[in-house]
PDB file of N, CA and C in Angstrom:
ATOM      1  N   UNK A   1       0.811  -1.177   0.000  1.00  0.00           N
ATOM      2  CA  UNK A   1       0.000   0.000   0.000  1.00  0.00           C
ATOM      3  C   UNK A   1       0.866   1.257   0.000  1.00  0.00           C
ATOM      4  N   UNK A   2       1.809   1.027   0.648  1.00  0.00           N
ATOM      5  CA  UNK A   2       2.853   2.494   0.684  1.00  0.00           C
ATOM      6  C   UNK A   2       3.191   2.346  -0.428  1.00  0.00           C
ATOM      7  N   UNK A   3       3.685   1.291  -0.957  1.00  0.00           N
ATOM      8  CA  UNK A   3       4.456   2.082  -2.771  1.00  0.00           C
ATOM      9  C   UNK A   3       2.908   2.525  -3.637  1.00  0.00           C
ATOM     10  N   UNK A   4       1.682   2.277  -3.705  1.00  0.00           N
ATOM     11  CA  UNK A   4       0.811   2.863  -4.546  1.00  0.00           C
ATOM     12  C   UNK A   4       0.612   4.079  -3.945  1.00  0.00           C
ATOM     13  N   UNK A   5       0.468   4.607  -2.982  1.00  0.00           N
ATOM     14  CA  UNK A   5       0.772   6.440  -2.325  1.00  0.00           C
ATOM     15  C   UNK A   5       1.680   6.783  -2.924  1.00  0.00           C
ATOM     16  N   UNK A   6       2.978   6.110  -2.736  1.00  0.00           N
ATOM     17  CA  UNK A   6       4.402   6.541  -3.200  1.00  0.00           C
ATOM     18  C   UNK A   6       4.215   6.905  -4.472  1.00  0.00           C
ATOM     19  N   UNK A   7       3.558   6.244  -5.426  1.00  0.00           N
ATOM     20  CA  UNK A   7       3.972   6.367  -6.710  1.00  0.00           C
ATOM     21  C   UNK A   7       2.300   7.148  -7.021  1.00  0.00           C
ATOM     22  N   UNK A   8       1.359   7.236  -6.218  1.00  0.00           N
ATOM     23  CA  UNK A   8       0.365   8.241  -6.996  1.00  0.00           C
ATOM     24  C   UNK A   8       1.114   9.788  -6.232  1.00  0.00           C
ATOM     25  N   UNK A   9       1.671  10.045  -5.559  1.00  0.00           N
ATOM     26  CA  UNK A   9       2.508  11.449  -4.913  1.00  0.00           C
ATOM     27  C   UNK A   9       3.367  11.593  -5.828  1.00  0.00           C
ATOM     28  N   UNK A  10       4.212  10.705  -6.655  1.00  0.00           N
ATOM     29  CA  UNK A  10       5.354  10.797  -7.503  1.00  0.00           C
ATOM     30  C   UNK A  10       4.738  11.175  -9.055  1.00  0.00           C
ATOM     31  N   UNK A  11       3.368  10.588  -9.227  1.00  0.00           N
ATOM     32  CA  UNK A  11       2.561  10.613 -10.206  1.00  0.00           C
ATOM     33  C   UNK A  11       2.089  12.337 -10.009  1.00  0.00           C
ATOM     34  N   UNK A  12       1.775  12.446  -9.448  1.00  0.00           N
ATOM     35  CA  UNK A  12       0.984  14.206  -8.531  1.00  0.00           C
ATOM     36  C   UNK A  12       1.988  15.214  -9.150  1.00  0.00           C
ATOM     37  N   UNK A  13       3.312  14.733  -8.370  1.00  0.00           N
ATOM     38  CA  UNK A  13       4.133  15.854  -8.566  1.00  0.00           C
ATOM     39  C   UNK A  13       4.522  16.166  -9.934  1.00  0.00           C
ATOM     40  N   UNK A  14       4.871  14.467 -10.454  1.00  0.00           N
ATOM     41  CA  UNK A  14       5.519  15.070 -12.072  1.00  0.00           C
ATOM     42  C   UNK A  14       4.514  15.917 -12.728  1.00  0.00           C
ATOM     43  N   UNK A  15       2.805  15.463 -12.445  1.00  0.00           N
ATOM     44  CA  UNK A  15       2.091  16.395 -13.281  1.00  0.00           C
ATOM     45  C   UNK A  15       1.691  17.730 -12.577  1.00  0.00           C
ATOM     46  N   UNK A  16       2.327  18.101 -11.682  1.00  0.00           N
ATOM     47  CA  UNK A  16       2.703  19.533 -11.424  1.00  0.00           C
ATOM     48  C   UNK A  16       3.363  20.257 -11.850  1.00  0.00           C
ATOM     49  N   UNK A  17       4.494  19.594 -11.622  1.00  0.00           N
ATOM     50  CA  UNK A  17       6.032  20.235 -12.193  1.00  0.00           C
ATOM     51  C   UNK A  17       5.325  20.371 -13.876  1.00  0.00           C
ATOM     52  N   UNK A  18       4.738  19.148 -14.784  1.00  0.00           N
ATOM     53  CA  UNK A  18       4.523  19.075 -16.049  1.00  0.00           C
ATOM     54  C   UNK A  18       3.700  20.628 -16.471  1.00  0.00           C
ATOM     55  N   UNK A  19       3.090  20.834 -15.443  1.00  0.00           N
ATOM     56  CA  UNK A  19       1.818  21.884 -15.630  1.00  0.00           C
ATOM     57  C   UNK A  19       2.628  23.142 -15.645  1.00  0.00           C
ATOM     58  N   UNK A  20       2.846  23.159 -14.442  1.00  0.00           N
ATOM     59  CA  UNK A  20       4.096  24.678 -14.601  1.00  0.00           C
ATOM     60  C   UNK A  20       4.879  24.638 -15.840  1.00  0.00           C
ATOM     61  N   UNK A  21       5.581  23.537 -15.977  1.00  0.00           N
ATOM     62  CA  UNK A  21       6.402  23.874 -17.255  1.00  0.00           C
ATOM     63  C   UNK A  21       5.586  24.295 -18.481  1.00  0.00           C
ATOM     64  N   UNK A  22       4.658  24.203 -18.409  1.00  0.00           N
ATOM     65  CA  UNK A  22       3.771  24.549 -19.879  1.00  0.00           C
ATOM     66  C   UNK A  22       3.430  25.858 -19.000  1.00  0.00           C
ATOM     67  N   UNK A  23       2.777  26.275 -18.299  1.00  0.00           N
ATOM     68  CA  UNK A  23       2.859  27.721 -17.832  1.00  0.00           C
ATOM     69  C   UNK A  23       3.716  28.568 -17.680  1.00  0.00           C
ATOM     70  N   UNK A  24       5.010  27.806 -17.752  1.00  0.00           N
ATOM     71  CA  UNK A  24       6.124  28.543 -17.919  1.00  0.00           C
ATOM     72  C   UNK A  24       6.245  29.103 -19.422  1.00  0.00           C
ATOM     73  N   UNK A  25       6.219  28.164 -19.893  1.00  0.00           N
ATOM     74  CA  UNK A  25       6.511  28.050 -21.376  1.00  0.00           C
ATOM     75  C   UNK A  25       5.661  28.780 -22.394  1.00  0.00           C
ATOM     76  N   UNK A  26       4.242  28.968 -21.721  1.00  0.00           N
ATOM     77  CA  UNK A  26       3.853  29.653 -22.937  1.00  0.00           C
ATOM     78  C   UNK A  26       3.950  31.291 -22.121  1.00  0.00           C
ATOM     79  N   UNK A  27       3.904  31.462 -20.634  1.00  0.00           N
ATOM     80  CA  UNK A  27       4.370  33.270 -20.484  1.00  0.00           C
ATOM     81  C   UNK A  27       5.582  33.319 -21.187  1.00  0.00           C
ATOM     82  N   UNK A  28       6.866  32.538 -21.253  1.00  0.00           N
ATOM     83  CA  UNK A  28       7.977  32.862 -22.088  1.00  0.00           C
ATOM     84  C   UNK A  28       7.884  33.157 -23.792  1.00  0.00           C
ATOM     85  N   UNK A  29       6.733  32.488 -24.265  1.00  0.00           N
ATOM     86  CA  UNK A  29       6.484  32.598 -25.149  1.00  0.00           C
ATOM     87  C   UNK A  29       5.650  34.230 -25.654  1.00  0.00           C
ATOM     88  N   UNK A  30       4.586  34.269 -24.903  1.00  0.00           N
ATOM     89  CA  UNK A  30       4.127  35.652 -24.870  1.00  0.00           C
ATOM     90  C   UNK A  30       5.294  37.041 -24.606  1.00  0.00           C
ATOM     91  N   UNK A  31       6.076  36.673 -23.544  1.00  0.00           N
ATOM     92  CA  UNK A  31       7.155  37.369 -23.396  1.00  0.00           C
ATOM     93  C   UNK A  31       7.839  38.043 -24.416  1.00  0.00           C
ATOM     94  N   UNK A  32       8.154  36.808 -25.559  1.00  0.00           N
ATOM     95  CA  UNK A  32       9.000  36.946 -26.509  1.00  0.00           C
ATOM     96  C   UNK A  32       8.636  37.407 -27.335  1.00  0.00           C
ATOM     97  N   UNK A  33       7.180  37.021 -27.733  1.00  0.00           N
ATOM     98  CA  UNK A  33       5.871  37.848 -28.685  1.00  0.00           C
ATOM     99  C   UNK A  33       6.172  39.484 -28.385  1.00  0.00           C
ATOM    100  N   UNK A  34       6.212  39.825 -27.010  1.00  0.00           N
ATOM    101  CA  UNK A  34       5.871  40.942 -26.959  1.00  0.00           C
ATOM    102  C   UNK A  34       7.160  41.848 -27.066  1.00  0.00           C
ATOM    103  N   UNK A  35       7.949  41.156 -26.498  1.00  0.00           N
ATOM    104  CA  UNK A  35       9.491  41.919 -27.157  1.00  0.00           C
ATOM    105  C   UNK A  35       9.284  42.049 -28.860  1.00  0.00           C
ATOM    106  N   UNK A  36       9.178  41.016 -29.474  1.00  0.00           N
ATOM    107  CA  UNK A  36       9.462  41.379 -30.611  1.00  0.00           C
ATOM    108  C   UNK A  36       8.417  42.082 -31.009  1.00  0.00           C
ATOM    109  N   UNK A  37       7.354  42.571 -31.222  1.00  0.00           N
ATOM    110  CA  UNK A  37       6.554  43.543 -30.909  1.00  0.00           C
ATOM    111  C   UNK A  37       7.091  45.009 -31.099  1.00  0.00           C
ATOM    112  N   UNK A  38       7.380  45.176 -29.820  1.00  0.00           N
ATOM    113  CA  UNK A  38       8.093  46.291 -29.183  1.00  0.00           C
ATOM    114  C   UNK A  38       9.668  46.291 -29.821  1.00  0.00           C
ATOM    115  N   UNK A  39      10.172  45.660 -30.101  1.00  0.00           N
ATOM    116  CA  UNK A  39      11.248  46.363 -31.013  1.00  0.00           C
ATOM    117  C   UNK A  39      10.757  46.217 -32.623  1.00  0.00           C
ATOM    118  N   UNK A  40       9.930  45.990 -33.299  1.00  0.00           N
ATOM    119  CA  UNK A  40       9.584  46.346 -33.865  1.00  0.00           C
ATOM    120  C   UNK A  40       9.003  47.511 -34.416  1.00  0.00           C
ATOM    121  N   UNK A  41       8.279  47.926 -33.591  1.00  0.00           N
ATOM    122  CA  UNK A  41       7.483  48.918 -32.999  1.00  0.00           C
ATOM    123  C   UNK A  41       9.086  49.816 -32.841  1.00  0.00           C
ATOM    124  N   UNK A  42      10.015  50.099 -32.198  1.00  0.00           N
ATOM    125  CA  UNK A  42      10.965  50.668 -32.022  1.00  0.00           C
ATOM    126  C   UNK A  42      11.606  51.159 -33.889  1.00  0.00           C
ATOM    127  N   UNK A  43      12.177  50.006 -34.043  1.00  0.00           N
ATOM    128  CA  UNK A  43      12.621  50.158 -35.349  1.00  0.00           C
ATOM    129  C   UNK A  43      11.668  51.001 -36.470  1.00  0.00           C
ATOM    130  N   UNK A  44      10.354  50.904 -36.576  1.00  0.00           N
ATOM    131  CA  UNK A  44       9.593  51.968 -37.300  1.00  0.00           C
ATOM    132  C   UNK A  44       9.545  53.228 -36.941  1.00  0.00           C
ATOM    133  N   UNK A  45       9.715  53.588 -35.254  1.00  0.00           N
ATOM    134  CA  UNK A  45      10.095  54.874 -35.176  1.00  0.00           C
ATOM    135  C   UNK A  45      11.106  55.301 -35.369  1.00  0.00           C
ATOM    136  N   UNK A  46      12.438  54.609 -35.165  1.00  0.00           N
ATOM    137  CA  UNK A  46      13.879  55.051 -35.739  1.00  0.00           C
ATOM    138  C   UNK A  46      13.653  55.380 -37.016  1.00  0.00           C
ATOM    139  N   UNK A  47      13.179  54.414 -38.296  1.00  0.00           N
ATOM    140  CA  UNK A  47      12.865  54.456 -39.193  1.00  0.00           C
ATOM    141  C   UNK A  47      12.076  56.255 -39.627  1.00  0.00           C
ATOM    142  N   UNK A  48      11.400  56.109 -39.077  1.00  0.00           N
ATOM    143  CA  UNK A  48      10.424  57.309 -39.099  1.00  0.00           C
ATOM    144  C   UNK A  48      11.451  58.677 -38.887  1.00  0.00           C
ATOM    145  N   UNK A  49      11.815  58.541 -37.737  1.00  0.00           N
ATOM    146  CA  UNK A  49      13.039  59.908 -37.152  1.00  0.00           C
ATOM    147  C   UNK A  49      14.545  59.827 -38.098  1.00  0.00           C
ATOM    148  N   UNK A  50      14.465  59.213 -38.730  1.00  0.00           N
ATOM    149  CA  UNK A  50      15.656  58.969 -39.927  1.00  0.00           C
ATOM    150  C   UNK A  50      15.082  59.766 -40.962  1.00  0.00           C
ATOM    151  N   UNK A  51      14.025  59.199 -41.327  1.00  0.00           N
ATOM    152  CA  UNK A  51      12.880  59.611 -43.030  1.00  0.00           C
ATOM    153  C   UNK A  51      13.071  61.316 -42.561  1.00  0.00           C
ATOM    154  N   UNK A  52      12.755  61.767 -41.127  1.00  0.00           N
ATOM    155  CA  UNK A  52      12.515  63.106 -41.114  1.00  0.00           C
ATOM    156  C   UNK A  52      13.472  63.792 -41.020  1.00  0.00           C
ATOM    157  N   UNK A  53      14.959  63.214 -40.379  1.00  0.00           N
ATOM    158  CA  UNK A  53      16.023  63.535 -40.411  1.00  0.00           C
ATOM    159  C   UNK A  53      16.672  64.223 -41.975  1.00  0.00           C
ATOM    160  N   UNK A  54      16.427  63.138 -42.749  1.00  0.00           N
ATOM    161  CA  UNK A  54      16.843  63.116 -44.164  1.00  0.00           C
ATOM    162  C   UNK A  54      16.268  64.207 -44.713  1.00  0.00           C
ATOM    163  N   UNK A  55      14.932  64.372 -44.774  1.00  0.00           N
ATOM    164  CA  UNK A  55      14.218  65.225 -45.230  1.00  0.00           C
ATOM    165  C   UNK A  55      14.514  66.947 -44.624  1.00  0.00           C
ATOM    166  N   UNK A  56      14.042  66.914 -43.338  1.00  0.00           N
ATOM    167  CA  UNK A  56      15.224  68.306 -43.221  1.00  0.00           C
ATOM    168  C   UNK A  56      16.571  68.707 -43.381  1.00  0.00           C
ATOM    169  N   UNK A  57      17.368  67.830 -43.627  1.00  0.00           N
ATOM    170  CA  UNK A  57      18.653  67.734 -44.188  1.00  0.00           C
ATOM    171  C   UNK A  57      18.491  68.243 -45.899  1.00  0.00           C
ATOM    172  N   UNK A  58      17.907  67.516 -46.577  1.00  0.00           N
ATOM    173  CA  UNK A  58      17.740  67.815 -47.806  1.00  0.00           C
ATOM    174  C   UNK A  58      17.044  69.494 -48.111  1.00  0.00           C
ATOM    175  N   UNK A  59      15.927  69.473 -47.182  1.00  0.00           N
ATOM    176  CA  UNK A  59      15.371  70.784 -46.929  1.00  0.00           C
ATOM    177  C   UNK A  59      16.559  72.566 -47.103  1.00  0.00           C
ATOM    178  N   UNK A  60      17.217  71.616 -46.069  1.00  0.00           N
ATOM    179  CA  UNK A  60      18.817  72.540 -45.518  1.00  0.00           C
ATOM    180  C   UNK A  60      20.010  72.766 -46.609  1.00  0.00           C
ATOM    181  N   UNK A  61      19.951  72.078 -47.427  1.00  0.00           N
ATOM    182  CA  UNK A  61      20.574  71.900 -48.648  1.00  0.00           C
ATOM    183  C   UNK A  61      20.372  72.515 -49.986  1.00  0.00           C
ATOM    184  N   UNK A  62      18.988  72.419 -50.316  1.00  0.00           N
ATOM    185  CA  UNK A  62      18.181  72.867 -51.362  1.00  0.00           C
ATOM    186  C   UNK A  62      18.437  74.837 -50.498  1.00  0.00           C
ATOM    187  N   UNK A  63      18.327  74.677 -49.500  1.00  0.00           N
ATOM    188  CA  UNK A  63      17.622  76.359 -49.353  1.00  0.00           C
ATOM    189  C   UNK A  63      19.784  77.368 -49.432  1.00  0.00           C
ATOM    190  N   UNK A  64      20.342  76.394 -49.016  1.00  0.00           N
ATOM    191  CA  UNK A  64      21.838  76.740 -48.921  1.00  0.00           C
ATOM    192  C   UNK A  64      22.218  77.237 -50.640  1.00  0.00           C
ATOM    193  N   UNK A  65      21.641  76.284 -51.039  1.00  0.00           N
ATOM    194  CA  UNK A  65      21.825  76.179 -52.895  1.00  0.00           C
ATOM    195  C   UNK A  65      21.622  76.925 -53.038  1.00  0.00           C
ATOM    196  N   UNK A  66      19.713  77.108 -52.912  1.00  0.00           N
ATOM    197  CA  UNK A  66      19.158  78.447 -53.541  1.00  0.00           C
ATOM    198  C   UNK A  66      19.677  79.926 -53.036  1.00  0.00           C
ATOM    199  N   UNK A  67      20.207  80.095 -52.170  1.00  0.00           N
ATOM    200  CA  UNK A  67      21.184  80.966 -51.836  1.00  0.00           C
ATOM    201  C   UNK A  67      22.185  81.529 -52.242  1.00  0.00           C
ATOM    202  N   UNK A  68      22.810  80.521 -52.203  1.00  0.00           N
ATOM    203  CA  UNK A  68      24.337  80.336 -53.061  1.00  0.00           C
ATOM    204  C   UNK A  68      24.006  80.825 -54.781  1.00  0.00           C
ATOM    205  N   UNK A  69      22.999  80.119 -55.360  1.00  0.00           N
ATOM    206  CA  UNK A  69      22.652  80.475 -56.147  1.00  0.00           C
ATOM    207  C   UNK A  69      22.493  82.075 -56.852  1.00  0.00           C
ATOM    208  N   UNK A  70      21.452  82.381 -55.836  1.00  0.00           N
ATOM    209  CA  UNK A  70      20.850  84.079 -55.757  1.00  0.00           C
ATOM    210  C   UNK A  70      22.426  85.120 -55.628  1.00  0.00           C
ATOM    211  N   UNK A  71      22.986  84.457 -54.612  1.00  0.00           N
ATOM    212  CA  UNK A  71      24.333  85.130 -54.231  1.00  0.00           C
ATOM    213  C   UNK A  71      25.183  85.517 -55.808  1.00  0.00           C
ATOM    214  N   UNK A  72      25.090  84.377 -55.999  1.00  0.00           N
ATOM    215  CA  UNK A  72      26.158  84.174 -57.608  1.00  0.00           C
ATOM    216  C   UNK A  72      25.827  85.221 -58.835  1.00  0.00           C
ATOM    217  N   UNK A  73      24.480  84.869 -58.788  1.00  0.00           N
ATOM    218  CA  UNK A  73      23.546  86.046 -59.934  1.00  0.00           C
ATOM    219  C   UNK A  73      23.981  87.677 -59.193  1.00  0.00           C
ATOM    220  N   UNK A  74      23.844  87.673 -57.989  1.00  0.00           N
ATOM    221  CA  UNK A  74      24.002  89.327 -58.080  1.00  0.00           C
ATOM    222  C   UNK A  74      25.565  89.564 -58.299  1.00  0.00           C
ATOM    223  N   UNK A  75      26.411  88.691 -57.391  1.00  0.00           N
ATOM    224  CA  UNK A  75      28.098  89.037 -58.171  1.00  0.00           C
ATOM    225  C   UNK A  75      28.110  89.156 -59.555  1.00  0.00           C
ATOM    226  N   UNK A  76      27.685  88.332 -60.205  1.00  0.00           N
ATOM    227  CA  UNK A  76      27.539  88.550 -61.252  1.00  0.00           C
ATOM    228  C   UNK A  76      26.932  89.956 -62.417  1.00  0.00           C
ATOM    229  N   UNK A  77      26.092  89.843 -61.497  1.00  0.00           N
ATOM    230  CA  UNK A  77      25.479  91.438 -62.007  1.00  0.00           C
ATOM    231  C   UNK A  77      26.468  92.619 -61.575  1.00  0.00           C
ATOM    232  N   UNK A  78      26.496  92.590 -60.190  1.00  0.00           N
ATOM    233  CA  UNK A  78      27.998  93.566 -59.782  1.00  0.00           C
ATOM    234  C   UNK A  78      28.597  93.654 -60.974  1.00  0.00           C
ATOM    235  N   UNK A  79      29.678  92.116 -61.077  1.00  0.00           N
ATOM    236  CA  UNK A  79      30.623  92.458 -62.161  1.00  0.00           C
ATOM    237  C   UNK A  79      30.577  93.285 -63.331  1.00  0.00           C
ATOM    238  N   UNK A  80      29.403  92.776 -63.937  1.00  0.00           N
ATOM    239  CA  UNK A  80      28.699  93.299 -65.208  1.00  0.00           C
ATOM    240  C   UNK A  80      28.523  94.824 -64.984  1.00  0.00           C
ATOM    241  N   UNK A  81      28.135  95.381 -64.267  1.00  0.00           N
ATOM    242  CA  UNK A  81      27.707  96.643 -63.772  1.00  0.00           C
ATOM    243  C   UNK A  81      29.391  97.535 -63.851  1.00  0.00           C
ATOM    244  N   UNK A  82      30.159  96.595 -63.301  1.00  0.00           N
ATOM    245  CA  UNK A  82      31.711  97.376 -62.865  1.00  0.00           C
ATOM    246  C   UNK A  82      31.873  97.252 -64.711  1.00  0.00           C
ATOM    247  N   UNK A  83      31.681  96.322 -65.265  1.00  0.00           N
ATOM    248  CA  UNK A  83      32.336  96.323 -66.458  1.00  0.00           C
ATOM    249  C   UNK A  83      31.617  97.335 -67.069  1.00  0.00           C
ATOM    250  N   UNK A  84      30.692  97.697 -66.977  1.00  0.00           N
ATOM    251  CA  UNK A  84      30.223  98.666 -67.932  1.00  0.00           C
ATOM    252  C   UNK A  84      30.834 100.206 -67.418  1.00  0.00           C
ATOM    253  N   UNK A  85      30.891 100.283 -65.911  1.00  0.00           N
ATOM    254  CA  UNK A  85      31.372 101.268 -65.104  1.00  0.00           C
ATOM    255  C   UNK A  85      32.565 101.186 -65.952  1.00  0.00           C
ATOM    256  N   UNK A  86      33.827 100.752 -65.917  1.00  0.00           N
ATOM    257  CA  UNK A  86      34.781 100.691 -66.791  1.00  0.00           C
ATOM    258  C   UNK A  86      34.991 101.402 -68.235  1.00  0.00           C
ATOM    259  N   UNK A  87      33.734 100.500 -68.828  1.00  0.00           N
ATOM    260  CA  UNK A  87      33.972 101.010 -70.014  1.00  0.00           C
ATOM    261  C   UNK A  87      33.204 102.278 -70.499  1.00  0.00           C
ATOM    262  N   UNK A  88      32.568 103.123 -69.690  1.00  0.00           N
ATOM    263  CA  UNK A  88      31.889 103.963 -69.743  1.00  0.00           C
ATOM    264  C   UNK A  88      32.775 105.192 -69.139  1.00  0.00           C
ATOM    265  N   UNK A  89      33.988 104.761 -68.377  1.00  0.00           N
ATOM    266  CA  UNK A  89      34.736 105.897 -68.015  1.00  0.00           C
ATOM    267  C   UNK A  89      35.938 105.580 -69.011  1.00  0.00           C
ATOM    268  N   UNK A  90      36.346 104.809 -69.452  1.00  0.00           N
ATOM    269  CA  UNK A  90      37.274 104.783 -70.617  1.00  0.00           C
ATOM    270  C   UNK A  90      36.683 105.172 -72.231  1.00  0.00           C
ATOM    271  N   UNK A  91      35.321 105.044 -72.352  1.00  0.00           N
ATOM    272  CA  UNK A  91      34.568 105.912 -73.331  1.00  0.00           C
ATOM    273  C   UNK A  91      34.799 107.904 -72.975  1.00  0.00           C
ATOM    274  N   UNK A  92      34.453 107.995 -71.563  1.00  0.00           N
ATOM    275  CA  UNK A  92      34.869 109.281 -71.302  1.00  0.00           C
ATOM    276  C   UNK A  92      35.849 109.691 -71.412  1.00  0.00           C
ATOM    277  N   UNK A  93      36.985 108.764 -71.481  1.00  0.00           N
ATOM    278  CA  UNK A  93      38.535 109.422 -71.317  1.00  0.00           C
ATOM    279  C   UNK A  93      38.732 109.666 -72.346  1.00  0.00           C
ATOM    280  N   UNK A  94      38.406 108.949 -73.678  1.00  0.00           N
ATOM    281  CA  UNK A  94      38.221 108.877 -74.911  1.00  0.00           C
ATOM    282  C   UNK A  94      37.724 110.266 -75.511  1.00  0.00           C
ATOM    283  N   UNK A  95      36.685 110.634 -75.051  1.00  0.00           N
ATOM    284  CA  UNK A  95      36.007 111.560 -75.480  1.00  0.00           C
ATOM    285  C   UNK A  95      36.784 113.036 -75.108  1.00  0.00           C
ATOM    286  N   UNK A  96      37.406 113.143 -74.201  1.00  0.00           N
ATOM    287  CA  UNK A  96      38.194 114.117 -73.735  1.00  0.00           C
ATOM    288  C   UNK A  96      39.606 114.395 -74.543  1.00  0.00           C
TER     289      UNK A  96
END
């Protein structure tokens, strides 16, 4: 009679221990679900703060250009302006 106790207590426990381990096993599982989740979820906002990064960068670039640009046209006009200044006082010297 003691070894059938013995072995329904031994029977008890393994399907305890058995039970937890599957309760273990599937919170580890959810666990892992939810990490990957959440760095997922992470990586689309990096993603996102990159896209906007880039984009005001490019923003910053284009407006530097168009600057640089505008800048160039009026030296340019300067010059043009001096050159005519030039030749409009060497027309005068001429004329004298």
């Amino acid at each position: 009679m003691r070894k059938i106790i013995l072995a329904a207590a031994i029977a008890t426990s393994a399907l305890g221990l058995a039970a937890c381990s599957n309760e273990a096993e599937t919170e580890t599982d959810e666990t892992v679900e939810a990490m990957n989740t959440d760095a997922e979820a992470s990586m689309d906002n990096m993603g996102d703060d990159i896209e906007g990064a880039t984009d005001a960068t490019a923003a910053d670039i284009n407006a530097a250009a168009d600057e640089a640009a505008a800048e160039a046209v009026k030296t340019t006009d300067e010059i043009g302006d001096d050159a005519l200044s030039v030749v409009d006082s060497a027309q005068e010297a001429g004329a004298e």
